[in-house]
PDB file of N, CA and C in Angstrom:
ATOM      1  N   UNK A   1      52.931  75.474  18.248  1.00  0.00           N
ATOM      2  CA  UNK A   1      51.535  75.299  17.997  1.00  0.00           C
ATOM      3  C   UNK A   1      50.786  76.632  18.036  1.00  0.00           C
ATOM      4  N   UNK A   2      51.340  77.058  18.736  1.00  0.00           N
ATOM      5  CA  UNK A   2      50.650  78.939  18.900  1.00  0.00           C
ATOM      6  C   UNK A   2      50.435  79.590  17.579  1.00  0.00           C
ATOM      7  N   UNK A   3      51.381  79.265  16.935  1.00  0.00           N
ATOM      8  CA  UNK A   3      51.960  80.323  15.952  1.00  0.00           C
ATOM      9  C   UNK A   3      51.138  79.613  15.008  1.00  0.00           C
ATOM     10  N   UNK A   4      50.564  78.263  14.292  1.00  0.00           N
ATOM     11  CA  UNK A   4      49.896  77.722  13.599  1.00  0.00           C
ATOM     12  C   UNK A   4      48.537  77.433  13.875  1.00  0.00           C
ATOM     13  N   UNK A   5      48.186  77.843  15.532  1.00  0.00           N
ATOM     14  CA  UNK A   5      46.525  77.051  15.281  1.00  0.00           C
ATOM     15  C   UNK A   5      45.656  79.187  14.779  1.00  0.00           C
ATOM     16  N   UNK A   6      45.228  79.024  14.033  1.00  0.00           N
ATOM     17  CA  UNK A   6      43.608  79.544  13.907  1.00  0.00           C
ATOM     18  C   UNK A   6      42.463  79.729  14.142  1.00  0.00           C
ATOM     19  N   UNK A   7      42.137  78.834  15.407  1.00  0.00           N
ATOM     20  CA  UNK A   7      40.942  78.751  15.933  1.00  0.00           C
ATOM     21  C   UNK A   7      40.995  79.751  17.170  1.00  0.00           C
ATOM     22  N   UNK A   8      40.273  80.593  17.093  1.00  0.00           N
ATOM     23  CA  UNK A   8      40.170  81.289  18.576  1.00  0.00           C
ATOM     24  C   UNK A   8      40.131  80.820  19.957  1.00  0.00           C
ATOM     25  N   UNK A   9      39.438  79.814  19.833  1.00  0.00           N
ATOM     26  CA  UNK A   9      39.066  78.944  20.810  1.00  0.00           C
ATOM     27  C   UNK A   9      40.158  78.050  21.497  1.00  0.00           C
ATOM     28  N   UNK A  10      40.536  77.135  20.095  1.00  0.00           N
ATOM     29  CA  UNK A  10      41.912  76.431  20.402  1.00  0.00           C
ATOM     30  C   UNK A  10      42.936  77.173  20.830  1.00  0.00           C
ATOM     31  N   UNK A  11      43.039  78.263  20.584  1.00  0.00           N
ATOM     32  CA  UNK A  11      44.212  78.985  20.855  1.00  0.00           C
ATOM     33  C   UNK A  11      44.236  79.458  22.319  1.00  0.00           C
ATOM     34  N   UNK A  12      43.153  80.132  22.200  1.00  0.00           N
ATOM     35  CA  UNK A  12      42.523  80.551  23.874  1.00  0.00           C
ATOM     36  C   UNK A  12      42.913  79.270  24.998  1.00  0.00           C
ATOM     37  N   UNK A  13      42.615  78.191  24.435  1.00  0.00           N
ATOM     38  CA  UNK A  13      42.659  77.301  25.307  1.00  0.00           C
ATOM     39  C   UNK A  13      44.304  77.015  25.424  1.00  0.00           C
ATOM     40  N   UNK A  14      45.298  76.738  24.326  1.00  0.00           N
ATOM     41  CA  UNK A  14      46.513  76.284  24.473  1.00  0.00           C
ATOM     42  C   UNK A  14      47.446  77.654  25.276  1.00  0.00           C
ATOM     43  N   UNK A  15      46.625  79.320  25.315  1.00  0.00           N
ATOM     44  CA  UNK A  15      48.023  79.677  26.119  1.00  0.00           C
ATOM     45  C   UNK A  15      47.447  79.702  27.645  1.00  0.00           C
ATOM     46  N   UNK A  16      46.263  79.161  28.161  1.00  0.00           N
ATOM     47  CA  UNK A  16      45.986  78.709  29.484  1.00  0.00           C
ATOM     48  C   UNK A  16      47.033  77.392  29.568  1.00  0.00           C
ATOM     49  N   UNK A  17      46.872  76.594  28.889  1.00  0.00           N
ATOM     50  CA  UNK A  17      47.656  75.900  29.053  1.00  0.00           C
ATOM     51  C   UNK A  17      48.846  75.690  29.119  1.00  0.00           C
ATOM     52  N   UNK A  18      49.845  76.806  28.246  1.00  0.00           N
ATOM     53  CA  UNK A  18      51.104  77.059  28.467  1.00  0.00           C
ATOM     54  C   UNK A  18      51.517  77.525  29.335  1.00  0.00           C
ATOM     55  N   UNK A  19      50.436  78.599  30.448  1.00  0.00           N
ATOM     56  CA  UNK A  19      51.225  79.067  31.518  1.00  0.00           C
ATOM     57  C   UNK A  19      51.075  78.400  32.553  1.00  0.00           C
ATOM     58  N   UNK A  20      51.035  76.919  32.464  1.00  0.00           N
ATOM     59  CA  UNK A  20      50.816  76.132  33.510  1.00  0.00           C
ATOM     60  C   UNK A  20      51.964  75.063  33.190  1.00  0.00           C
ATOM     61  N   UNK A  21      51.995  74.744  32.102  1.00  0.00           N
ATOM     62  CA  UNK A  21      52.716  73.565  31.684  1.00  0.00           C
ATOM     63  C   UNK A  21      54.615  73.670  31.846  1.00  0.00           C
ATOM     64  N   UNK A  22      55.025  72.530  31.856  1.00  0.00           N
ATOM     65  CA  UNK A  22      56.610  72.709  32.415  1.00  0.00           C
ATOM     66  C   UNK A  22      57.504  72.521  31.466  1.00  0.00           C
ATOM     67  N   UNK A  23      58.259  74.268  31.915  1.00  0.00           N
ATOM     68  CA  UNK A  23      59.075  74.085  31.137  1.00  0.00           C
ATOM     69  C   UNK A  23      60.298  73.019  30.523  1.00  0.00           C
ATOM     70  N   UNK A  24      60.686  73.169  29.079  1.00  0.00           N
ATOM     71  CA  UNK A  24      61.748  72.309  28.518  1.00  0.00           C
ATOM     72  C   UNK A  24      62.591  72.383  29.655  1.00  0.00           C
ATOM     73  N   UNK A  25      63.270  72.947  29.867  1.00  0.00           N
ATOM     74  CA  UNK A  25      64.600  72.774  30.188  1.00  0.00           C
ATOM     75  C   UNK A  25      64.315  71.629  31.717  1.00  0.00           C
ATOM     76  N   UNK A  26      63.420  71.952  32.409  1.00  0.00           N
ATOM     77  CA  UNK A  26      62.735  71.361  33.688  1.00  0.00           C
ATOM     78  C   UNK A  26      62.739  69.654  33.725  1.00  0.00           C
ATOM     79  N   UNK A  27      61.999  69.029  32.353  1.00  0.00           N
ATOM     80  CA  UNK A  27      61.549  67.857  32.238  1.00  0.00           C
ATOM     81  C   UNK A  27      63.416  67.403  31.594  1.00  0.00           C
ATOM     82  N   UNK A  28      63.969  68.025  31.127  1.00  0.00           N
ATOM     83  CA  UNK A  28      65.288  68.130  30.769  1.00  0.00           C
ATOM     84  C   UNK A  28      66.167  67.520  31.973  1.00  0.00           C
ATOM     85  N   UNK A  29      66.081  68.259  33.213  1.00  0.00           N
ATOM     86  CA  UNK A  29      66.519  68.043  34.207  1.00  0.00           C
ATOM     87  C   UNK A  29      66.533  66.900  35.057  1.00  0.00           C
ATOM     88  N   UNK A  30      64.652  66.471  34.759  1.00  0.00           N
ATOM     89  CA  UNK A  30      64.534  65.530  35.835  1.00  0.00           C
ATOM     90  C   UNK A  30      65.197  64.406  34.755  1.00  0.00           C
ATOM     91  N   UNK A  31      65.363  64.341  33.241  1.00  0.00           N
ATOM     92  CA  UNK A  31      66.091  63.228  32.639  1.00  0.00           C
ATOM     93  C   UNK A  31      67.077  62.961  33.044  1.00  0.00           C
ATOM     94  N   UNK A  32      67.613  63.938  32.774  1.00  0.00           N
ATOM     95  CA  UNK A  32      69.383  63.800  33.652  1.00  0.00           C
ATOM     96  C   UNK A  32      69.535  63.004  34.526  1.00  0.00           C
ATOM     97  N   UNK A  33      68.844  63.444  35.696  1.00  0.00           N
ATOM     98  CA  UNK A  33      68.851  63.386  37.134  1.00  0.00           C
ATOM     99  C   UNK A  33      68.594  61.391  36.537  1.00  0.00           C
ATOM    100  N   UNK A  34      67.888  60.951  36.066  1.00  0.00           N
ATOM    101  CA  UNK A  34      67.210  59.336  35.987  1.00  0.00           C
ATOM    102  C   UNK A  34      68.717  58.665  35.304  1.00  0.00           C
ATOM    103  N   UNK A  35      68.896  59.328  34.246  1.00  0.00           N
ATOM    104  CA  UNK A  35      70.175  58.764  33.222  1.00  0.00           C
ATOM    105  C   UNK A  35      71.549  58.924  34.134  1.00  0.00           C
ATOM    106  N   UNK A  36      71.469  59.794  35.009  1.00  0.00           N
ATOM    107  CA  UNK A  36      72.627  59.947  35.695  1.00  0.00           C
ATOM    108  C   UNK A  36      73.203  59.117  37.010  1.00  0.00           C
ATOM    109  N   UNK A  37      71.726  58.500  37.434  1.00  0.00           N
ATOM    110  CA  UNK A  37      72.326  57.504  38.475  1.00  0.00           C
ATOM    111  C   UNK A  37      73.346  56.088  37.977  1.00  0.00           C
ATOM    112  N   UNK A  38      73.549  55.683  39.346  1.00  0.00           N
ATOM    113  CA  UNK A  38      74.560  54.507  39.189  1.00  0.00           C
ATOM    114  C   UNK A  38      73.957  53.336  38.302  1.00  0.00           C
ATOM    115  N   UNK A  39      74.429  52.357  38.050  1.00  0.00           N
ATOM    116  CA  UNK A  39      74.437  51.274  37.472  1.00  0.00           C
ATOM    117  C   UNK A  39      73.650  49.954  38.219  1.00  0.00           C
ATOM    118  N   UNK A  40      73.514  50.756  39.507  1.00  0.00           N
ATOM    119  CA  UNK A  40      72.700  49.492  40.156  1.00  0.00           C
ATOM    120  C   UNK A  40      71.577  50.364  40.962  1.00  0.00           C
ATOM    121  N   UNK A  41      71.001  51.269  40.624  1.00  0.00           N
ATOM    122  CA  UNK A  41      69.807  52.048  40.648  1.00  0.00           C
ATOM    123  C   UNK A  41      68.940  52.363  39.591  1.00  0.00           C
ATOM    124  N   UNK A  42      67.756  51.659  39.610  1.00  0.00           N
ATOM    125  CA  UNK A  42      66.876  51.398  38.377  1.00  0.00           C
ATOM    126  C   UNK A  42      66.092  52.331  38.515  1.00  0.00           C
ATOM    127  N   UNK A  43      65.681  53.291  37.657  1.00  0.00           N
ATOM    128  CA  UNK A  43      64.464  54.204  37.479  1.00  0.00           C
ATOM    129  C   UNK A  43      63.353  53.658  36.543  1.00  0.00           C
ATOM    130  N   UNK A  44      62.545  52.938  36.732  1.00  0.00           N
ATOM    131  CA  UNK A  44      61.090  52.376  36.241  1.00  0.00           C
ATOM    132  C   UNK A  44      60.643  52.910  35.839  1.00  0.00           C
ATOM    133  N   UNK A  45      60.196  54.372  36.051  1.00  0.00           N
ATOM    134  CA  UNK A  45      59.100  55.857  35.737  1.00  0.00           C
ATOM    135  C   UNK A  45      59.811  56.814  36.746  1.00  0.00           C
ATOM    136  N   UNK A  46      59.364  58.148  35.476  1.00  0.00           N
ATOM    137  CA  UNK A  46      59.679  59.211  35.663  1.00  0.00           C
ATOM    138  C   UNK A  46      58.178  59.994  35.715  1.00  0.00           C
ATOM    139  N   UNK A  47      57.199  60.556  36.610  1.00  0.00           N
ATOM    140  CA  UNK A  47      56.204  60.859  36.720  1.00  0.00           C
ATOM    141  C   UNK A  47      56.822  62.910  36.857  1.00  0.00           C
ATOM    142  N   UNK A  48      56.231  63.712  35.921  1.00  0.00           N
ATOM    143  CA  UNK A  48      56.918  64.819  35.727  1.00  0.00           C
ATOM    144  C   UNK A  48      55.661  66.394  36.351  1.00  0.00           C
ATOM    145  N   UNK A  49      55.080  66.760  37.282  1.00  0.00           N
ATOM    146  CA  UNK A  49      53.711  67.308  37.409  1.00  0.00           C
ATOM    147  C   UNK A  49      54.372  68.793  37.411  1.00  0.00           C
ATOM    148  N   UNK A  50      53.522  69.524  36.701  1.00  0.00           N
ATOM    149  CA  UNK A  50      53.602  71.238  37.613  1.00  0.00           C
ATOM    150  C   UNK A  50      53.582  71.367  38.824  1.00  0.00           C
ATOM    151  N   UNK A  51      53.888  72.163  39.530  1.00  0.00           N
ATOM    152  CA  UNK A  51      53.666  72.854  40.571  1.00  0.00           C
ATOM    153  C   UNK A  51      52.412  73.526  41.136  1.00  0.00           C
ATOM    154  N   UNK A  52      52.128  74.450  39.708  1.00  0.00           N
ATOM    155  CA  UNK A  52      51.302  75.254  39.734  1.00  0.00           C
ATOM    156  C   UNK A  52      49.981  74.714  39.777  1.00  0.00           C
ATOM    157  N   UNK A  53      48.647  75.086  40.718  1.00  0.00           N
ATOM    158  CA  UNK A  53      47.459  74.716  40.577  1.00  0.00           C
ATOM    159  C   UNK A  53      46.371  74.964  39.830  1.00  0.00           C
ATOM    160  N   UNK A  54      45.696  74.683  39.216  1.00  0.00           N
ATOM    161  CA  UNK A  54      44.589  74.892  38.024  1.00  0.00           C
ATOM    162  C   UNK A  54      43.385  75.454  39.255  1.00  0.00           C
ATOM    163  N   UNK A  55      43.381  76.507  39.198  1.00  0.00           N
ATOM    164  CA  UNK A  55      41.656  77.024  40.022  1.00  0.00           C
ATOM    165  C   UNK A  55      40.838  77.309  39.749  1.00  0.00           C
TER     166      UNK A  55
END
């Protein structure tokens, strides 16, 4: 999206937002981790947050 938006503004706003937001490989992980349990352990939701705080 970086590479295509044009708007100064929008843009300004999406790489605040990228250096907050979680990385691929991360949300990658916690899939695994859900797909990988046993057969008689149900995962309902996967709730995925940064770390990092917005100040």
């Amino acid at each position: 999206m970086l590479e295509t938006t044009t708007d100064p503004t929008l843009k300004a706003g999406l790489d605040e937002f990228y250096k907050i937001a979680i990385d691929a490989n991360s949300v990658a992980r916690a899939i695994a981790f859900a797909i990988e349990q046993p057969s008689d352990v149900a995962i309902n939701e996967i709730i995925i947050r940064p770390t990092v705080q917005v100040g």
